[in-house]
Protein backbone atom coordinates (compact mmCIF):
# COMPACT_ATOMS: atom_id res chain seq x y z
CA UNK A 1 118.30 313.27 130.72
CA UNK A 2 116.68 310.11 130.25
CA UNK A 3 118.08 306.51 129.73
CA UNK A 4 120.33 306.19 126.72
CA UNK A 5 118.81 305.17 123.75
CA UNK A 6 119.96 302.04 121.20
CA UNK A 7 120.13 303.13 117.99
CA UNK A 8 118.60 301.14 115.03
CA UNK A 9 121.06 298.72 113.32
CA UNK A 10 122.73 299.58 110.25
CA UNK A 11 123.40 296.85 107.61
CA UNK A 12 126.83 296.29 106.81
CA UNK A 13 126.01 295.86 103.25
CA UNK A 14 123.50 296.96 100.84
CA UNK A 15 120.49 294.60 99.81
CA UNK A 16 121.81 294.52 96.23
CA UNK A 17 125.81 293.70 97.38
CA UNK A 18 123.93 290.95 99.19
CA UNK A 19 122.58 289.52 96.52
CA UNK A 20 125.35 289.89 94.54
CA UNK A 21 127.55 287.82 97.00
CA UNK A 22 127.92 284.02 96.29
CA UNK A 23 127.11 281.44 99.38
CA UNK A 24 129.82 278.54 99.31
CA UNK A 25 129.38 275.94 102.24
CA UNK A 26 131.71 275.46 104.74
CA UNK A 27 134.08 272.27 104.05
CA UNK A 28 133.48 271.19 107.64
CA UNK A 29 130.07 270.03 106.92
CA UNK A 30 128.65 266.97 105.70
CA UNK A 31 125.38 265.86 104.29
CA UNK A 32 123.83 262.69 104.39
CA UNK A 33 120.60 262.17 101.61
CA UNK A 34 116.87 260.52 103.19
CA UNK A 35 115.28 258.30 101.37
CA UNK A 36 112.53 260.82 100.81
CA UNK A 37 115.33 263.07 99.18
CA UNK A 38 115.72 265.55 102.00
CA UNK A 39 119.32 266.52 103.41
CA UNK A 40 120.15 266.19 107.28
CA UNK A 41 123.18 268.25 107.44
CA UNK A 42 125.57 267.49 110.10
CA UNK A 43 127.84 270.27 111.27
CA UNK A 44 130.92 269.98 114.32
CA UNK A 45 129.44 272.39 117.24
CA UNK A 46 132.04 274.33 119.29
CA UNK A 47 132.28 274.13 122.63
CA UNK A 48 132.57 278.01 123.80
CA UNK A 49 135.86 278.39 126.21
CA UNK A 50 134.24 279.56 129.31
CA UNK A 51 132.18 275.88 129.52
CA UNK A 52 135.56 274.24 128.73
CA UNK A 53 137.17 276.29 131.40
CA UNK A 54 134.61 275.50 133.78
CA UNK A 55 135.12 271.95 132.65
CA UNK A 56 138.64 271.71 133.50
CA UNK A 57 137.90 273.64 137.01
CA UNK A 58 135.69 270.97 138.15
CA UNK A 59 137.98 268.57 137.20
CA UNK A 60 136.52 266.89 134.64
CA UNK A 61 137.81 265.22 131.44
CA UNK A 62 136.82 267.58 128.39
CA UNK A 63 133.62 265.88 126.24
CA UNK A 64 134.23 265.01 122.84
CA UNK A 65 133.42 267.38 120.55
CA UNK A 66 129.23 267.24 119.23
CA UNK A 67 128.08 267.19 116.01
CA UNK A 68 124.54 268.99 115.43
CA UNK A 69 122.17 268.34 112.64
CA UNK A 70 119.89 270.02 110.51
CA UNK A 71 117.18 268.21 108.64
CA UNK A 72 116.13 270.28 105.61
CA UNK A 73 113.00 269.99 104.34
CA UNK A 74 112.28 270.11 100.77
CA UNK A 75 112.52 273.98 99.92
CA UNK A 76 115.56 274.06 102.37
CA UNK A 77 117.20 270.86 100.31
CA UNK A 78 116.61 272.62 97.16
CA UNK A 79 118.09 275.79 98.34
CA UNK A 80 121.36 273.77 99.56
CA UNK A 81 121.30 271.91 96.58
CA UNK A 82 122.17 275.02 94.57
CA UNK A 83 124.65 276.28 96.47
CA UNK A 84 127.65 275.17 94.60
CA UNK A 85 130.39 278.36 95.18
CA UNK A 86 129.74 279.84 91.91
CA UNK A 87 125.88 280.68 91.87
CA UNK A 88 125.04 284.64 93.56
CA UNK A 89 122.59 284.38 95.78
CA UNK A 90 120.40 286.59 93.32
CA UNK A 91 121.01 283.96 90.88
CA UNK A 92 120.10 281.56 93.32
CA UNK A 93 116.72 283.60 94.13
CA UNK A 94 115.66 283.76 90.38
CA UNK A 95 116.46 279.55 90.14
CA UNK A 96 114.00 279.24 93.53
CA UNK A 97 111.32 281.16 92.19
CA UNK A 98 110.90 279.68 88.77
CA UNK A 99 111.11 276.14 89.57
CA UNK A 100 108.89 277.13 92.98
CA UNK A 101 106.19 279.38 91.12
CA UNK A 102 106.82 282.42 93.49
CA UNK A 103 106.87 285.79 93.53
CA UNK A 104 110.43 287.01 93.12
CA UNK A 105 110.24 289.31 96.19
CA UNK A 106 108.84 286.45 98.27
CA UNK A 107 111.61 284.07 96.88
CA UNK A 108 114.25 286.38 97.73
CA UNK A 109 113.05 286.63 101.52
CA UNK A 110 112.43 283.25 101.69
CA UNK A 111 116.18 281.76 100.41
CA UNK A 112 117.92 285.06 102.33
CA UNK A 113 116.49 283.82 105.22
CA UNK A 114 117.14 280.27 104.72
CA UNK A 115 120.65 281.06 103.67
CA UNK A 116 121.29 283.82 107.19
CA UNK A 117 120.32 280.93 109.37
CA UNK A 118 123.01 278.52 107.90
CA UNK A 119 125.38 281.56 108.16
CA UNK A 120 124.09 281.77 111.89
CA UNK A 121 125.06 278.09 112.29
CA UNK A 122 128.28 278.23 110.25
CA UNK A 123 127.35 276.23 107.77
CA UNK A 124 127.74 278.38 104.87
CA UNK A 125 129.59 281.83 104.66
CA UNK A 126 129.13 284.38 102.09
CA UNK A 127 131.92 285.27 99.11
């Protein structure tokens, strides 16, 4: 008997629902434009309860809640620009790789990336 063993993750979701599911951004967000016409998005970041808790045990008064930011670059800014709560994320892919000149397949795991580390940061959620 040997140590147990994790099993490989399944996805929740197929590759094509995926797709087919449309990123909206969360209304909590706001977006400020450079000069250069990037995005710095600036999102509220939660305090998890056991810091607060150890907060109040110390006796200390509770900090104000942070905001954190996320400067896109270009390809990230065009990406955000097109998420607008109607547009699938396939639909999205196909718009990045023809303006971009990419492969679609490259496109696809370029933007699904992009678009799982705003999930990751709650700034978008998928419909």
């Amino acid at each position: 008997m040997g140590w147990p063993r994790k099993t490989g993750h399944r996805a929740l979701i197929t590759r094509d629902d995926a797709l087919g599911c449309t990123p909206v951004k969360n209304r909590h967000v706001r977006e400020s434009h450079q000069e250069s016409g990037e995005i710095v998005v600036h999102y509220p970041v939660a305090v998890h309860p056991w810091v607060a808790r150890l907060v109040r045990f110390l006796g200390k008064e509770a900090a104000a809640p942070r905001d954190g930011k996320l400067q896109l670059d270009a390809l990230g800014t065009a990406v955000w620009d097109m998420i607008d709560g109607e547009r699938s994320l396939r639909r999205i892919v196909a718009a990045f790789a023809a303006s971009h000149q990419l492969e679609p397949r490259e496109a696809e795991i370029a933007v699904t990336q992009f678009v799982r580390e705003l999930g990751r940061r709650g700034l978008v959620g998928l419909h």
